[in-house]
N, C-alpha and C. Protein backbone atom coordinates (compact mmCIF):
# COMPACT_ATOMS: atom_id res chain seq x y z
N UNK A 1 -24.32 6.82 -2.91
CA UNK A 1 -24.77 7.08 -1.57
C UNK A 1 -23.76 6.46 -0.59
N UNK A 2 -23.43 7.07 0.46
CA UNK A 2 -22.44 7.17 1.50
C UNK A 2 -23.04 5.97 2.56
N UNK A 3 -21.92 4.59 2.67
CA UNK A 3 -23.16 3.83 3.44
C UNK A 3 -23.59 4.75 5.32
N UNK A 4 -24.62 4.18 5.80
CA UNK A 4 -24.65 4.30 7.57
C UNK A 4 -24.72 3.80 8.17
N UNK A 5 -23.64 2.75 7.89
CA UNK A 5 -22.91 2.04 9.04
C UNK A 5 -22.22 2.41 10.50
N UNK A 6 -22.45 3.26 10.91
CA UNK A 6 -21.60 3.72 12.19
C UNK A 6 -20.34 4.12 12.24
N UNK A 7 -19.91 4.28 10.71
CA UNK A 7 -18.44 4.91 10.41
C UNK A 7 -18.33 6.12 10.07
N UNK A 8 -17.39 6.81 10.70
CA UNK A 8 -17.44 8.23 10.22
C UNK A 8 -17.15 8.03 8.39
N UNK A 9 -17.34 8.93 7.83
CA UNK A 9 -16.77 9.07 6.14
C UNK A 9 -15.45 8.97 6.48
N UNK A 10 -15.04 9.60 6.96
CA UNK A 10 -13.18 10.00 7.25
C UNK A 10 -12.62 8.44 7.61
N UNK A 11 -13.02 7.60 8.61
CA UNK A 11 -12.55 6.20 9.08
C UNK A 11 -12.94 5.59 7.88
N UNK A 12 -14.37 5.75 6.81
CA UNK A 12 -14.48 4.63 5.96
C UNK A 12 -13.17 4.43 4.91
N UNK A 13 -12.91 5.98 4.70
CA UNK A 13 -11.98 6.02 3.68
C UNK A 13 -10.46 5.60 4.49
N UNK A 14 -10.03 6.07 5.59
CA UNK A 14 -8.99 5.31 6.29
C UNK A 14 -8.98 3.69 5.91
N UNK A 15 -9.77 3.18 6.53
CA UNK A 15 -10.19 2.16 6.05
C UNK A 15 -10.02 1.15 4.65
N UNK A 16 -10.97 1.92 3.60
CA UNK A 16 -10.78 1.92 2.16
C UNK A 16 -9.18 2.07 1.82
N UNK A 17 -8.28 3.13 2.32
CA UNK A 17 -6.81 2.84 1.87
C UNK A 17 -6.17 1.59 2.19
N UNK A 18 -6.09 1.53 3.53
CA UNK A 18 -5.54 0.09 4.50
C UNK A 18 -6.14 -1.36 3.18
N UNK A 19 -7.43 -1.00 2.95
CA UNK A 19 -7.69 -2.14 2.15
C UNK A 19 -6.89 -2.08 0.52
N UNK A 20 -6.75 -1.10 0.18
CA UNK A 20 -6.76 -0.76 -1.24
C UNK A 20 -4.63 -1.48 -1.17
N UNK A 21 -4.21 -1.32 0.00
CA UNK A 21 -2.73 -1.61 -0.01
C UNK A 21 -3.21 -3.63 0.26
N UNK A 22 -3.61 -4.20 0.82
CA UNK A 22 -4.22 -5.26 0.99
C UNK A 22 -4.68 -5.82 -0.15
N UNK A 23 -5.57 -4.74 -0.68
CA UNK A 23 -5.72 -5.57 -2.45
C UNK A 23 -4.44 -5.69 -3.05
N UNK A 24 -3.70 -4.62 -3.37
CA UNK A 24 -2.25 -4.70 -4.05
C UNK A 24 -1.55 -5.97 -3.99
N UNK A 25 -1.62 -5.98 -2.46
CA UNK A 25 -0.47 -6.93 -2.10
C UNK A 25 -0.93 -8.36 -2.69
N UNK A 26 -1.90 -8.64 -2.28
CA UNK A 26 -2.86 -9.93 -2.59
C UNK A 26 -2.46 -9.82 -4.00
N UNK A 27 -2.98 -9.42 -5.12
CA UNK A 27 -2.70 -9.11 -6.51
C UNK A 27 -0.83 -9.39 -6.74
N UNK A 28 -0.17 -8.81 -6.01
CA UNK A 28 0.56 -8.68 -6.82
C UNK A 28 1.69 -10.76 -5.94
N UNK A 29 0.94 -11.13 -5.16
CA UNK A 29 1.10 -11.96 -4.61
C UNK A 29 0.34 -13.25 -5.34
N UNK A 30 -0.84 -13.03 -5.94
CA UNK A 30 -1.38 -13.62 -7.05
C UNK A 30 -0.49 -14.00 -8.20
N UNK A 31 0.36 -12.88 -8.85
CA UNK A 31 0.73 -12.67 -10.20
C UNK A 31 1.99 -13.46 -9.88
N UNK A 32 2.55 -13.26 -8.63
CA UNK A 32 3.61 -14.10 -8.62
C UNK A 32 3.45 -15.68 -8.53
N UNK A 33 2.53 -15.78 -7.98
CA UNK A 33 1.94 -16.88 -7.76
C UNK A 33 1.86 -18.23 -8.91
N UNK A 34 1.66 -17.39 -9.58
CA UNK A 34 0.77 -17.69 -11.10
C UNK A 34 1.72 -17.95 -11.91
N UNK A 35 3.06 -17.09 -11.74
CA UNK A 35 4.38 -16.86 -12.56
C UNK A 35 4.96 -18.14 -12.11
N UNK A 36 5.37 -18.64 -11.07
CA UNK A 36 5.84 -19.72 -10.48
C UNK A 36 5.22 -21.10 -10.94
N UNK A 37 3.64 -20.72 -11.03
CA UNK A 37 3.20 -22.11 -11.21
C UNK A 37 3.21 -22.43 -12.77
N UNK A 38 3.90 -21.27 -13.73
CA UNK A 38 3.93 -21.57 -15.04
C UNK A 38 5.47 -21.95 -15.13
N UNK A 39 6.50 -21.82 -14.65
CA UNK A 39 7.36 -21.52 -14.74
C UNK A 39 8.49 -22.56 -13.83
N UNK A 40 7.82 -23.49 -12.96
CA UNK A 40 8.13 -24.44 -12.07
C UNK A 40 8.77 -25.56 -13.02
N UNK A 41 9.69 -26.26 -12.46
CA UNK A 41 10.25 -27.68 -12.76
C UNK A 41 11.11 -28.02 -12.19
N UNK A 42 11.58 -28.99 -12.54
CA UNK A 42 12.97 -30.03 -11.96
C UNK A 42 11.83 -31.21 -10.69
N UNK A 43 12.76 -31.93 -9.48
CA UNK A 43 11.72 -32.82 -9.00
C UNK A 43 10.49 -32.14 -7.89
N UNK A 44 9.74 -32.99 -8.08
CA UNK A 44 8.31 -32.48 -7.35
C UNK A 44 7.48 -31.32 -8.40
N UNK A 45 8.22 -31.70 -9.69
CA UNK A 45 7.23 -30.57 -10.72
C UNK A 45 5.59 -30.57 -10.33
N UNK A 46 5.00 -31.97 -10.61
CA UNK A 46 3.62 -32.06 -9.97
C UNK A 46 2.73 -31.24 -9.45
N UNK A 47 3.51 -31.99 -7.93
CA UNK A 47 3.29 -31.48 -6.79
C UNK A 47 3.32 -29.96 -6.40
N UNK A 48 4.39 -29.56 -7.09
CA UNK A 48 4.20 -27.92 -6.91
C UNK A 48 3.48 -27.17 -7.44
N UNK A 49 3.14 -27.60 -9.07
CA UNK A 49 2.67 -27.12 -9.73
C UNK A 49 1.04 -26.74 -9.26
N UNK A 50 0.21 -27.77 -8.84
CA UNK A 50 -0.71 -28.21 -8.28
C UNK A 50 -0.95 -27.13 -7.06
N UNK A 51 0.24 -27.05 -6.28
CA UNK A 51 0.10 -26.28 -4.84
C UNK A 51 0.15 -24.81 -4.80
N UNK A 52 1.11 -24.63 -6.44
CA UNK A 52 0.66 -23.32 -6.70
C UNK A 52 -0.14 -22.77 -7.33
N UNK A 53 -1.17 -23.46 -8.14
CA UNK A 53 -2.35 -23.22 -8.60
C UNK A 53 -3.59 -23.62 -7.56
N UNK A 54 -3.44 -24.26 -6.13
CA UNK A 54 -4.53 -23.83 -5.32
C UNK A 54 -4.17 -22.60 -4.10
N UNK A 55 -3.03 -22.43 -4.44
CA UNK A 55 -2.75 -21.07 -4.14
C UNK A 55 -3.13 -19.72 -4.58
N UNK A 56 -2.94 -19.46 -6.27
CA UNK A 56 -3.40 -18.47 -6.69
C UNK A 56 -4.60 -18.64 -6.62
N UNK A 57 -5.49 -19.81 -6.72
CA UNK A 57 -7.46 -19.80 -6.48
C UNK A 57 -7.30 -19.01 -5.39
N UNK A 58 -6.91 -19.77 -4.44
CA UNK A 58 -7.28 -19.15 -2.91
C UNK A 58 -7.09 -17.26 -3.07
N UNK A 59 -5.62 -16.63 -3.53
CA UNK A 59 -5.82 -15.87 -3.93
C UNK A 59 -6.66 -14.73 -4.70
N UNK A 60 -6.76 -15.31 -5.73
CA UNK A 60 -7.91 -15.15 -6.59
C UNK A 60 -9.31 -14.22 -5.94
N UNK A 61 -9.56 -15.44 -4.71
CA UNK A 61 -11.05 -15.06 -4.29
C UNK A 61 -10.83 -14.06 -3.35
N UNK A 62 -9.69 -14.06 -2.75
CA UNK A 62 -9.45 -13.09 -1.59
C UNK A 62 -9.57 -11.32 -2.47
N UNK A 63 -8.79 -11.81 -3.57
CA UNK A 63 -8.69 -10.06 -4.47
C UNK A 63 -10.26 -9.64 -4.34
N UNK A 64 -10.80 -10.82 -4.89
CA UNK A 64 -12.62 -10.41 -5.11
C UNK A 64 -13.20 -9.63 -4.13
N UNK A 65 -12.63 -10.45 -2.59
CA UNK A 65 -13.28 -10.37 -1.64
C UNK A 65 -13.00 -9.19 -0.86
N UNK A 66 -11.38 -8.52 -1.02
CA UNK A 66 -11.29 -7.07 -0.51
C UNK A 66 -11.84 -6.06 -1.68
N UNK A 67 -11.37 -6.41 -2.70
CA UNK A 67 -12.47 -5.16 -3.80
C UNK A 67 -13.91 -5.56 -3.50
N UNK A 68 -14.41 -6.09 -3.06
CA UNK A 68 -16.32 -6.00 -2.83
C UNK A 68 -15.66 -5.49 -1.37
N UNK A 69 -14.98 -5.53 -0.45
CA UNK A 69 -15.13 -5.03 0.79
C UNK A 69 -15.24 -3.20 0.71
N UNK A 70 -14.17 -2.68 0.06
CA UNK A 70 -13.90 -1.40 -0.41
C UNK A 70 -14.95 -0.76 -0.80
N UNK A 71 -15.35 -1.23 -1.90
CA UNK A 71 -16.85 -0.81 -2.21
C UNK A 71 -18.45 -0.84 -1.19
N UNK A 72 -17.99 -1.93 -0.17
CA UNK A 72 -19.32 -2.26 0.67
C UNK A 72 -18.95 -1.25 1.90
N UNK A 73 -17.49 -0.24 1.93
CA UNK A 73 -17.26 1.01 2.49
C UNK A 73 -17.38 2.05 1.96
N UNK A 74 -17.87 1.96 0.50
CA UNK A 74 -18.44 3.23 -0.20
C UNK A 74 -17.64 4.09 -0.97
N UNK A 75 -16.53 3.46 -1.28
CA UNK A 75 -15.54 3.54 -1.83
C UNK A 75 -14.88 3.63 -3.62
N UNK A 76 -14.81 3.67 -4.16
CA UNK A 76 -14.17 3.14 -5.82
C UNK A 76 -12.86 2.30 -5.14
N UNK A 77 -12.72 1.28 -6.36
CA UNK A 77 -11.58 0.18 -6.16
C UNK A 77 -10.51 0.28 -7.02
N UNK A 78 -9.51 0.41 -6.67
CA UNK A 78 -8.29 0.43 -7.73
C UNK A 78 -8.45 -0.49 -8.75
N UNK A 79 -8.10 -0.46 -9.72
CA UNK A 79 -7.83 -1.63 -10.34
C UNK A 79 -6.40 -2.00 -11.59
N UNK A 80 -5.65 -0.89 -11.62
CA UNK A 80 -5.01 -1.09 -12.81
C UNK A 80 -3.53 -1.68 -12.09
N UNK A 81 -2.34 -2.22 -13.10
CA UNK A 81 -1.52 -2.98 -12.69
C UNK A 81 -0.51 -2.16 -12.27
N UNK A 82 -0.55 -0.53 -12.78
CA UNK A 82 0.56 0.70 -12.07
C UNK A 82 -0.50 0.73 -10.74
N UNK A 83 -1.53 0.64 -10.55
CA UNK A 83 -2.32 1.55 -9.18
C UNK A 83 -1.53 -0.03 -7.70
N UNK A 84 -1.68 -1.22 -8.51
CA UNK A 84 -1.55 -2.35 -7.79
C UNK A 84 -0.15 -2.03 -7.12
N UNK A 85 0.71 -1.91 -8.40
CA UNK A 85 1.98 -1.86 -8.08
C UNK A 85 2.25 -0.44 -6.86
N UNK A 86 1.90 0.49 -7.35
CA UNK A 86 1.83 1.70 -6.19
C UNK A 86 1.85 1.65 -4.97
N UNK A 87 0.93 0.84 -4.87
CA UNK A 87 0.21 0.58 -3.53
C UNK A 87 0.35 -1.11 -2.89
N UNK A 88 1.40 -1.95 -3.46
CA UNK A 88 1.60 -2.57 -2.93
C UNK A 88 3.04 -2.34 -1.66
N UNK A 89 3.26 -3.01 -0.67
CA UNK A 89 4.17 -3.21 -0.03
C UNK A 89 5.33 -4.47 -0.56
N UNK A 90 4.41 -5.89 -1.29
CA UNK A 90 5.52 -6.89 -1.56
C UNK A 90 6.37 -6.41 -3.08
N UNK A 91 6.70 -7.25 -3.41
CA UNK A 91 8.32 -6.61 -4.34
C UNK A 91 8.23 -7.30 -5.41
N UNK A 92 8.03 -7.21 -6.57
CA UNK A 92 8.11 -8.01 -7.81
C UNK A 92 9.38 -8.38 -8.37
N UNK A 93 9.66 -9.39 -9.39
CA UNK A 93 11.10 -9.86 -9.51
C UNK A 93 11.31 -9.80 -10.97
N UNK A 94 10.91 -9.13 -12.07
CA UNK A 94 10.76 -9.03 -13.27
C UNK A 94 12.20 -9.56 -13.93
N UNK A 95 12.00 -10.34 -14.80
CA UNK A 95 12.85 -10.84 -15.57
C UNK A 95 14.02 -11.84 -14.94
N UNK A 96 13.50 -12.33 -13.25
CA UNK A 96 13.77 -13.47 -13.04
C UNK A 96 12.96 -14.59 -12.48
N UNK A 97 13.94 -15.80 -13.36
CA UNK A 97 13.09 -17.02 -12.98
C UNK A 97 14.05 -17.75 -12.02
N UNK A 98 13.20 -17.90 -10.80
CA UNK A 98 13.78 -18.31 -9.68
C UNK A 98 13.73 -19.53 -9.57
N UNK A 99 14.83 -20.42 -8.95
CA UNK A 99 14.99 -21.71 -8.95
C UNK A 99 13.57 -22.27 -8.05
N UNK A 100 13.38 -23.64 -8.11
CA UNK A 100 12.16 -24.55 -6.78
C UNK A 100 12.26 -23.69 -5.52
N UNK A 101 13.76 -23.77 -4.91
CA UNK A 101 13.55 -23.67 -3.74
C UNK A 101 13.94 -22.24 -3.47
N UNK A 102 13.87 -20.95 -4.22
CA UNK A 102 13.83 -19.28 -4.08
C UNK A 102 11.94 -19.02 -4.38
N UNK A 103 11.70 -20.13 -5.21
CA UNK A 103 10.11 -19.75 -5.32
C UNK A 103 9.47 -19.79 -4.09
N UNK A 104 9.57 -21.45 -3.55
CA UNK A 104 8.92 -21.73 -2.40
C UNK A 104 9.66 -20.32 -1.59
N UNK A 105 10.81 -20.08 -1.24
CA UNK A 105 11.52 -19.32 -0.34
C UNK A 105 10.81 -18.27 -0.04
N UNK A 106 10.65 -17.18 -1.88
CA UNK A 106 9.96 -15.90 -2.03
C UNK A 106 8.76 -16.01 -1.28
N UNK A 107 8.04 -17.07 -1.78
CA UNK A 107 6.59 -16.73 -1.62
C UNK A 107 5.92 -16.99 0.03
N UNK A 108 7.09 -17.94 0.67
CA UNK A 108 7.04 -18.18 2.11
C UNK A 108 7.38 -16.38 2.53
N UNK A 109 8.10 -15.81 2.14
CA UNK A 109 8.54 -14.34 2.58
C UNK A 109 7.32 -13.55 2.81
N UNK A 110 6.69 -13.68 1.18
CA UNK A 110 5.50 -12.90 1.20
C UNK A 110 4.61 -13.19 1.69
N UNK A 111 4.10 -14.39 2.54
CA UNK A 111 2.61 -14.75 2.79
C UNK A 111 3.31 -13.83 4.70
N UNK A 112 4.39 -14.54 4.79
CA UNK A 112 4.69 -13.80 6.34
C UNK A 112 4.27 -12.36 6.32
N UNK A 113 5.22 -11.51 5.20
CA UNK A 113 4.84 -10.38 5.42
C UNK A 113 3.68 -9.81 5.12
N UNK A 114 2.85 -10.39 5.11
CA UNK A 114 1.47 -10.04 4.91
C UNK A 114 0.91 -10.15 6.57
N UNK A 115 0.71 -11.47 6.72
CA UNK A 115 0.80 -11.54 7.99
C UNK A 115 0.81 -10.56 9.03
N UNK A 116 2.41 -10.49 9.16
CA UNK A 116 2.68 -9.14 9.88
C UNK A 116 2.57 -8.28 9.95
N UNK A 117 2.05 -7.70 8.57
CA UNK A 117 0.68 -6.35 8.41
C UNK A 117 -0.41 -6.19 8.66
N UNK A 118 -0.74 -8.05 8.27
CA UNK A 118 -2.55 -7.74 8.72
C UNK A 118 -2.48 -7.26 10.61
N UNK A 119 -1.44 -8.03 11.46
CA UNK A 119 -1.09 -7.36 12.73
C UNK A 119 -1.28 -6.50 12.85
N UNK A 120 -0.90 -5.26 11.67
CA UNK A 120 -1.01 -4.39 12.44
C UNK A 120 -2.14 -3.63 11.70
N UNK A 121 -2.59 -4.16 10.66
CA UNK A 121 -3.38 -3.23 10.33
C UNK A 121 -4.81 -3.48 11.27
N UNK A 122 -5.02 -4.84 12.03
CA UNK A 122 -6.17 -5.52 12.71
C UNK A 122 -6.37 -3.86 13.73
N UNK A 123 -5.74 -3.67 14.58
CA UNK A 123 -5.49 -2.86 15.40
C UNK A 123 -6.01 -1.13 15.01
N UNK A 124 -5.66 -0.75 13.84
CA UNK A 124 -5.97 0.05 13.06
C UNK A 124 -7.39 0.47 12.55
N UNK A 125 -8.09 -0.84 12.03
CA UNK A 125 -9.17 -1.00 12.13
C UNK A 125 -10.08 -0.93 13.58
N UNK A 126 -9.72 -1.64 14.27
CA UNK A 126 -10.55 -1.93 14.77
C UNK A 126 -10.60 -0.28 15.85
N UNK A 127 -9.20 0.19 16.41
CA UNK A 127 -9.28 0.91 17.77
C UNK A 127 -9.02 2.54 16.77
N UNK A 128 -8.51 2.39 15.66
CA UNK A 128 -8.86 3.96 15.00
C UNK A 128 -9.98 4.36 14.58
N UNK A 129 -10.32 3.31 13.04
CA UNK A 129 -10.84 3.51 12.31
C UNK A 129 -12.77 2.96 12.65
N UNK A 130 -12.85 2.26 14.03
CA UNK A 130 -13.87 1.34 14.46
C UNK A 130 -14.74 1.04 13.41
N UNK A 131 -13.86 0.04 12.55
CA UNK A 131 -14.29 -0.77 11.65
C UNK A 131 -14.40 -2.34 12.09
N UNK A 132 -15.02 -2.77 12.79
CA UNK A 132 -14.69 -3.57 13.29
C UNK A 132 -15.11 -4.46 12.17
N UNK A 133 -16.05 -4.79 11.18
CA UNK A 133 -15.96 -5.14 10.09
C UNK A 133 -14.64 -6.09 9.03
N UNK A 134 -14.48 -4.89 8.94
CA UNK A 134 -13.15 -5.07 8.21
C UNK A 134 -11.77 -5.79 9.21
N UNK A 135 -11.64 -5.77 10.26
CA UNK A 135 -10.68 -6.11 11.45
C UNK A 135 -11.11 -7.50 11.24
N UNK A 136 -12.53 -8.04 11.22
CA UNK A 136 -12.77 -9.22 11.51
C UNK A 136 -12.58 -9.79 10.03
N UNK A 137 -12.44 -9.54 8.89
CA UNK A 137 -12.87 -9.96 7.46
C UNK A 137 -10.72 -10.14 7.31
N UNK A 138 -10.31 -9.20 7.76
CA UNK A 138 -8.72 -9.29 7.41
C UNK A 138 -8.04 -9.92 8.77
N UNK A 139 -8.79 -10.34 9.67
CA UNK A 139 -8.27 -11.79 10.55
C UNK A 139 -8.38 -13.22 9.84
N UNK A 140 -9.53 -12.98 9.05
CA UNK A 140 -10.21 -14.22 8.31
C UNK A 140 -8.86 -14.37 7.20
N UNK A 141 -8.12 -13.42 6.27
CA UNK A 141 -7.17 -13.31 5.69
C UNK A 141 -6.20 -13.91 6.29
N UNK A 142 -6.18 -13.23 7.69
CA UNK A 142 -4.81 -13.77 8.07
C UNK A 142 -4.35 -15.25 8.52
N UNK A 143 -5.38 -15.54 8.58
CA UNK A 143 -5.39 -16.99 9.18
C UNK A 143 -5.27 -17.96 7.69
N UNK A 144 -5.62 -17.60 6.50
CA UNK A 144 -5.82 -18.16 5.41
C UNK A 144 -4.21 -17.91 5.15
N UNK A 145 -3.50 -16.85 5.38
CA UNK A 145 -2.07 -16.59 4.43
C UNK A 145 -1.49 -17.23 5.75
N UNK A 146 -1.48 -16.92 6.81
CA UNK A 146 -0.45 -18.15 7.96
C UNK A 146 -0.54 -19.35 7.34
N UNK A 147 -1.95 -20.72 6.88
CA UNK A 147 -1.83 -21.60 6.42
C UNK A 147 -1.25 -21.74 5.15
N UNK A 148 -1.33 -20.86 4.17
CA UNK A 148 -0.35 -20.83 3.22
C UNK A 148 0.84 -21.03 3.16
N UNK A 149 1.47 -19.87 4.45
CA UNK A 149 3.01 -20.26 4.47
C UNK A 149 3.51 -21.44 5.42
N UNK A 150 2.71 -21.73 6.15
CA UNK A 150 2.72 -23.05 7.03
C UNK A 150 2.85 -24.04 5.83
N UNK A 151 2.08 -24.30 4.82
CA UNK A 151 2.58 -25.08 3.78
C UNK A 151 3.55 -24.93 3.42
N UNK A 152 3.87 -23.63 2.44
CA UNK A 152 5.40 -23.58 2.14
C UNK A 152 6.20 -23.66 3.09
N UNK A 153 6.65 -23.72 3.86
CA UNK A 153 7.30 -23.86 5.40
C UNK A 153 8.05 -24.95 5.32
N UNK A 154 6.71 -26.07 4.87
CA UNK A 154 7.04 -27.32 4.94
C UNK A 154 8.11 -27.97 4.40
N UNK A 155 7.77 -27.21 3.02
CA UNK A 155 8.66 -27.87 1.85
C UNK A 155 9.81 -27.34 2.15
N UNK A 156 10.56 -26.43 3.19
CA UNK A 156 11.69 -25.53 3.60
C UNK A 156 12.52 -26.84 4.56
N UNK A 157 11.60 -27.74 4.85
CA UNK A 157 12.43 -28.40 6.31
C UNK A 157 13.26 -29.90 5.56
């Protein structure tokens, strides 16, 4: 059943895509995540290790939280690791292991460019698709991946 929420079908599914590239990214921002925090050493092993495993949590819940969004637009949710990859915008690095400071570097890249999508996708939502829903749920994102890279940031100075 089609929810009736005040969205046309046509905006839910607008909508549902904008998110379905948002899951990707998250996912495939996860996996890197995850890759780094197995794969980390030299000094501040710890410490990083640590920062990138409350990173991928944080991650983690966000994937949950746009696949239940997708669906609470009436939607089916991607789920496989070609559909992720498809439909992501960030860039995977297969078969390299990047030094401390290209990890922190990468992953400072990717939390920005997320960022700068949720920009524009806020707008999208809210004045195309009048989801205002979803506009407000992927501000809540954005403010979570700014503090992310505001951390990694840190370790840059």
């Amino acid at each position: 059943m089609s929810p009736n929420i005040g969205i046309t079908t046509k905006n839910l599914k607008k909508s549902a895509t904008i998110l379905a590239t948002i899951l990707s990214n998250e996912m495939t921002l996860y996996v890197k995540t995850r890759k780094f925090h197995w794969n980390i050493s030299g000094n501040s092993f710890m410490e990083l290790h640590k920062l990138f495993e409350d990173q991928y949590r944080l991650l983690e819940n966000n994937i949950d939280e746009v696949a239940e969004r997708i669906s609470q637009l009436g939607e089916k949710t991607i789920g496989t690791m070609k559909e992720f990859i498809e439909n992501s915008t960030l860039k995977e690095s297969p078969k390299e292991y990047a030094s401390q400071k290209h990890m922190l570097q990468e992953l400072l890249e990717n939390h920005e460019q997320m960022v700068t999508e949720f920009r524009d996708y806020i707008p999208a939502f809210e004045n195309d698709n009048h989801d205002i829903g979803s506009a407000d749920f992927i501000t809540g994102l954005l403010q979570q991946h700014e503090k992310m890279a505001w951390v990694l940031r840190r370790y840059q100075a």
